[in-house]
C-alpha atoms as a PDB file:
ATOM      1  CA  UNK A   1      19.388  21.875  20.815  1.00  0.00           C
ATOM      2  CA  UNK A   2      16.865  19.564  19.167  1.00  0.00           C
ATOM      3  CA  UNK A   3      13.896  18.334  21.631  1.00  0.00           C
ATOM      4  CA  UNK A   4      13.812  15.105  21.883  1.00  0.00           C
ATOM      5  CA  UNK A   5       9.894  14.609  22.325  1.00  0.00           C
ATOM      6  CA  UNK A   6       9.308  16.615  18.476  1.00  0.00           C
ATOM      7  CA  UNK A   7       5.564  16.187  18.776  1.00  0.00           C
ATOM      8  CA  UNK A   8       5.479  17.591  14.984  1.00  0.00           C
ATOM      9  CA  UNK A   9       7.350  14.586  13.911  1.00  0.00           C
ATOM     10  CA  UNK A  10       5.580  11.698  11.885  1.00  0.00           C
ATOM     11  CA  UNK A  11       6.801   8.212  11.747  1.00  0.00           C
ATOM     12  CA  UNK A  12       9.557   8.288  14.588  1.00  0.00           C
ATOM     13  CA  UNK A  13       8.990   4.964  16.423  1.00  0.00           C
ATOM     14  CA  UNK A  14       9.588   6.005  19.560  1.00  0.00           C
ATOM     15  CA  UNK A  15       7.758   5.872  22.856  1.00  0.00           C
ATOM     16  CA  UNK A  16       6.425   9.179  23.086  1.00  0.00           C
ATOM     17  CA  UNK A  17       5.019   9.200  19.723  1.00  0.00           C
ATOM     18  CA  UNK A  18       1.039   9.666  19.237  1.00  0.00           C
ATOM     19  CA  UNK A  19       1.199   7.314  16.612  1.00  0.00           C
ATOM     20  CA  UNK A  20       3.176   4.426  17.987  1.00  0.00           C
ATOM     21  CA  UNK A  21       0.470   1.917  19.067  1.00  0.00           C
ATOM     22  CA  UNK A  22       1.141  -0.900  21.834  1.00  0.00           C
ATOM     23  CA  UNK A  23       1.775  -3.989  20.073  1.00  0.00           C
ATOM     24  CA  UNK A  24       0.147  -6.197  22.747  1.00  0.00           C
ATOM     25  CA  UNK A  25      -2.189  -3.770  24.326  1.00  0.00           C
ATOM     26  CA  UNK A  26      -6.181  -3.796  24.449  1.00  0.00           C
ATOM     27  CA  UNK A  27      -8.375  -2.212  22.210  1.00  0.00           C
ATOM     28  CA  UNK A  28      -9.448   0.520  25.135  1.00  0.00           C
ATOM     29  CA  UNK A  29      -5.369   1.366  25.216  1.00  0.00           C
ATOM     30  CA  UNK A  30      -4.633   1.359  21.537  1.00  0.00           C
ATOM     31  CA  UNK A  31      -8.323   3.617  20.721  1.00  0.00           C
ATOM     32  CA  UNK A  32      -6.992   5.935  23.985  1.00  0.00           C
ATOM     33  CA  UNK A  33      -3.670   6.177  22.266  1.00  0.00           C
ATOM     34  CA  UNK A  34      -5.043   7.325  18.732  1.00  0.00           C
ATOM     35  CA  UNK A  35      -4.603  10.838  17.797  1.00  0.00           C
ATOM     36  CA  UNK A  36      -6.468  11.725  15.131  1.00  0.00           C
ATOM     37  CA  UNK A  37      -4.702  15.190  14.468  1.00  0.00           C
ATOM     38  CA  UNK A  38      -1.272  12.981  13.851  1.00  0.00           C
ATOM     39  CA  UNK A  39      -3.062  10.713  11.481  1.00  0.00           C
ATOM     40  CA  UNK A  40      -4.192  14.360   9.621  1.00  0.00           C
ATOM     41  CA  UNK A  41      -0.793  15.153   9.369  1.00  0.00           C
ATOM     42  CA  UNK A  42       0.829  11.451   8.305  1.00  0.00           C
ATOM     43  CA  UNK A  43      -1.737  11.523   5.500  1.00  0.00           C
ATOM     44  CA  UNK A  44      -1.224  14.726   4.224  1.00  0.00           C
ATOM     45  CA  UNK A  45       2.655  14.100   4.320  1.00  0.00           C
ATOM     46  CA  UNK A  46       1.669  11.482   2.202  1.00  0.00           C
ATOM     47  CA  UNK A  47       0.970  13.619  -0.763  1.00  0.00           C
ATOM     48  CA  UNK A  48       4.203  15.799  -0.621  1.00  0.00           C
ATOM     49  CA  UNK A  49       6.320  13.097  -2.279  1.00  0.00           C
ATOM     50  CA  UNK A  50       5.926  13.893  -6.005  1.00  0.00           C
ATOM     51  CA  UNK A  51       6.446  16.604  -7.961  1.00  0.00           C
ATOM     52  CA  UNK A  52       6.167  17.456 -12.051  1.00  0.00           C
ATOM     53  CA  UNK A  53       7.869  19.539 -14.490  1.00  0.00           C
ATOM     54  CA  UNK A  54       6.235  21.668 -17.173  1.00  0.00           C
ATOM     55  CA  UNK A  55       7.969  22.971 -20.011  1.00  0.00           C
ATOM     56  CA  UNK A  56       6.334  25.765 -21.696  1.00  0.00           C
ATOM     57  CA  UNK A  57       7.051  27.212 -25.662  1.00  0.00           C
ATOM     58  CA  UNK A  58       7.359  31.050 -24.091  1.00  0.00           C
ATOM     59  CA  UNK A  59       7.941  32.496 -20.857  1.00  0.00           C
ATOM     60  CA  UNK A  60       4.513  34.200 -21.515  1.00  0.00           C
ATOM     61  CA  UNK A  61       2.476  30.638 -21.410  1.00  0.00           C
ATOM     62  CA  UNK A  62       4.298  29.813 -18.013  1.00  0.00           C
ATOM     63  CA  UNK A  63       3.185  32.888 -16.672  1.00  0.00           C
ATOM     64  CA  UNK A  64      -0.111  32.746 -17.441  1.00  0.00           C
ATOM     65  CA  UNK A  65       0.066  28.791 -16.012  1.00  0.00           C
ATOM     66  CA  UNK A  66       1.532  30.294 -12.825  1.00  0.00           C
ATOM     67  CA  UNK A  67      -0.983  33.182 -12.181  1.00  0.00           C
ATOM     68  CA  UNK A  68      -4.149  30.899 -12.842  1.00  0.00           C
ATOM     69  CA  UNK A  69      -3.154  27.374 -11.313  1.00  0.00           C
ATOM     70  CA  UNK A  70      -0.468  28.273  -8.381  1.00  0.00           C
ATOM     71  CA  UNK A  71      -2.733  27.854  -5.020  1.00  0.00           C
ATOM     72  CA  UNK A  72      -5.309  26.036  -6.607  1.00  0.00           C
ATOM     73  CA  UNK A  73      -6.580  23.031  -4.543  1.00  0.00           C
ATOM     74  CA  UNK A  74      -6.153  19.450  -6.276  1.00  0.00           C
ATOM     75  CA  UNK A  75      -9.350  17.860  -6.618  1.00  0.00           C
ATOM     76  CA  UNK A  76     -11.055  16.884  -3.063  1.00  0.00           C
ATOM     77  CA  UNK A  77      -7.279  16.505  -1.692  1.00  0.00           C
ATOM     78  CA  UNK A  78      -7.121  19.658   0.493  1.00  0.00           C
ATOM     79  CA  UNK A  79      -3.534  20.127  -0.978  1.00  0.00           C
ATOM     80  CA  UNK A  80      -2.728  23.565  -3.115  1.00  0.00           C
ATOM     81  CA  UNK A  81      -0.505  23.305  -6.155  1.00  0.00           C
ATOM     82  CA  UNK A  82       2.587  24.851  -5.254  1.00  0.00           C
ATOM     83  CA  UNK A  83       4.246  26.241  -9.066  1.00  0.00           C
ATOM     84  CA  UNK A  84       8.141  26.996  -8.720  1.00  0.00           C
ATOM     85  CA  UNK A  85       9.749  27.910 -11.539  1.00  0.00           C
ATOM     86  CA  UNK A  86      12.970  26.265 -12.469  1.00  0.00           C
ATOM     87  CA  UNK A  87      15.910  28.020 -14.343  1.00  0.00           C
ATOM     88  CA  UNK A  88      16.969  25.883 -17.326  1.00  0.00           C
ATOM     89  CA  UNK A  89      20.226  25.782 -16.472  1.00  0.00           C
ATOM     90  CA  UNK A  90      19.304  23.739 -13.082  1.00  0.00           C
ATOM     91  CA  UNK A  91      16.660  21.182 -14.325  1.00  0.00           C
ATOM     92  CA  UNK A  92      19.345  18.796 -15.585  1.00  0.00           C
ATOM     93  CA  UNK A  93      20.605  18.575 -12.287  1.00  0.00           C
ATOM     94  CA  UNK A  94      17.181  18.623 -10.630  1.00  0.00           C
ATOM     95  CA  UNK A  95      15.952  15.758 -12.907  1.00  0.00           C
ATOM     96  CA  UNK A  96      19.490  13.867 -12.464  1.00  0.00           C
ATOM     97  CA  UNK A  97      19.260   9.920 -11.174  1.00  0.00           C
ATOM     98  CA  UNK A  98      15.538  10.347 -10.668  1.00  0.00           C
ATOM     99  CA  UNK A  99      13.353   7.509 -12.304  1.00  0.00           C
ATOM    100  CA  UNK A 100       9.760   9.459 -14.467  1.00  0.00           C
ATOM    101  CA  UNK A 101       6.864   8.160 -13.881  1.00  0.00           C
ATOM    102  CA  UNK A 102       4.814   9.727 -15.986  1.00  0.00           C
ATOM    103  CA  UNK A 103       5.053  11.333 -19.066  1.00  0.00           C
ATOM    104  CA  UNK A 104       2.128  13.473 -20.919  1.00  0.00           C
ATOM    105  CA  UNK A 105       2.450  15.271 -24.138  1.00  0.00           C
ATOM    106  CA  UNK A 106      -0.782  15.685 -24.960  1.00  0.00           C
ATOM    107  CA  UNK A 107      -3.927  14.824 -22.976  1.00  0.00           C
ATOM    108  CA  UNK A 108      -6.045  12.263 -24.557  1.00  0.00           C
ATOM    109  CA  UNK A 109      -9.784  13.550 -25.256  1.00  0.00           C
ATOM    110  CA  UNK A 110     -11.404  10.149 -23.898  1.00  0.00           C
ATOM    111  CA  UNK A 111      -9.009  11.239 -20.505  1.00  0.00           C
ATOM    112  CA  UNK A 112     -11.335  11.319 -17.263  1.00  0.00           C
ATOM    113  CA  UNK A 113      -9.223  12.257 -14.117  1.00  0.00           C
ATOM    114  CA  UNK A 114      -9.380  10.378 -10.729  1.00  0.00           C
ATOM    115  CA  UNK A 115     -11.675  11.650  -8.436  1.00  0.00           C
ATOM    116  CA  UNK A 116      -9.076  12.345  -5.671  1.00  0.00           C
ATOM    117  CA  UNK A 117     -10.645  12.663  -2.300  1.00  0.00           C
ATOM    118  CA  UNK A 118      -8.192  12.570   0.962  1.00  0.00           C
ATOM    119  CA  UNK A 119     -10.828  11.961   3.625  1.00  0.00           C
ATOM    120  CA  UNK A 120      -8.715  12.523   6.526  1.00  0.00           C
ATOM    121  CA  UNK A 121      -8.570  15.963   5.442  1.00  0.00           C
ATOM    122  CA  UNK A 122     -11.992  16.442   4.256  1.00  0.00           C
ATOM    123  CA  UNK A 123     -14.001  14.888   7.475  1.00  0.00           C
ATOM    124  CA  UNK A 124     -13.438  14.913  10.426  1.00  0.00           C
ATOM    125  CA  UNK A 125     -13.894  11.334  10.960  1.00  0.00           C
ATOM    126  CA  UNK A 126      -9.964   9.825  10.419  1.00  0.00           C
ATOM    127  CA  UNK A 127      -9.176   6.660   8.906  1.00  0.00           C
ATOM    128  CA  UNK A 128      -5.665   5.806   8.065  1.00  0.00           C
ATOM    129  CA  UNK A 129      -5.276   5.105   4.334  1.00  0.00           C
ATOM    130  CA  UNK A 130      -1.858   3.654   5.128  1.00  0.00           C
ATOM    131  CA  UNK A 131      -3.385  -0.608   4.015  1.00  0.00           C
ATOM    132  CA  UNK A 132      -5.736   0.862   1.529  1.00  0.00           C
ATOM    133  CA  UNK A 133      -5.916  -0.836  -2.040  1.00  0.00           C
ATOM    134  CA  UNK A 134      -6.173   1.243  -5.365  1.00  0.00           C
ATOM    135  CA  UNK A 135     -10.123   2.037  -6.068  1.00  0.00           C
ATOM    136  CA  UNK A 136     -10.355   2.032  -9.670  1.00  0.00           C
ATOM    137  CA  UNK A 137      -7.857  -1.660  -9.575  1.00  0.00           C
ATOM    138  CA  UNK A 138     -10.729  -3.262  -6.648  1.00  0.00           C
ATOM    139  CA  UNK A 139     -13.224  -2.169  -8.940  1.00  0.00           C
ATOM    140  CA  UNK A 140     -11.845  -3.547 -12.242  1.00  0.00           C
ATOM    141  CA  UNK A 141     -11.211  -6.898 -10.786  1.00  0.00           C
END
């Protein structure tokens, strides 16, 4: 039996959730309300929705990809790589009715990475990213 108060829960717009904010409360409610250990956990949620596939020439290069980079952290984000690997026979099916976003051959040798910081688990002052533009866009314009 499932309890219905799941405290580990993000998102759920019910009563009892941490992050549910009065709508016509006063700022003393809604700041007694905030929990900043919720807003930890929305915001790392928040970086478990993409994934990549690598295709190696020889099992040997994959392994050698696996051993060095599985664990690592990405950038500032507090978030490890997590390598799986994925039997040929299944990545048709894995990859099936799923749009790519992104597709790299070859890294280009003017290519600088983001700097990738997620603050709210990096200080321990939270502030929800959830209304945040993109940096590098607000900076172009």
């Amino acid at each position: 039996e499932e309890d219905e108060e799941d405290e580990g829960s993000i998102g759920e717009d019910s009563e009892n959730s941490s992050v549910h904010l009065p709508s016509n409360g006063t700022d003393e409610q809604i700041e007694s309300d905030f929990n900043p250990e919720k807003l930890r956990e929305y915001e790392a949620m928040k970086l478990k929705y993409f994934f990549a596939v690598a295709e190696f020439a020889k099992p040997e290069f994959a392994d050698v990809a696996y051993r060095e980079v599985d664990g690592l952290e990405l950038e500032h984000s507090s978030s490890s790589l997590d390598l799986r690997a994925i039997p040929s026979a299944d990545i048709d099916n894995i990859l099936k009715g799923r749009e790519m976003r992104d597709e790299c051959a070859l890294v280009p040798s003017n290519y600088e990475p983001p700097d990738f910081i997620v603050k709210a688990l990096q200080l321990s002052n939270v502030k929800c990213t959830w209304e945040e533009g993109d940096y590098n866009r607000q900076s172009k314009l």
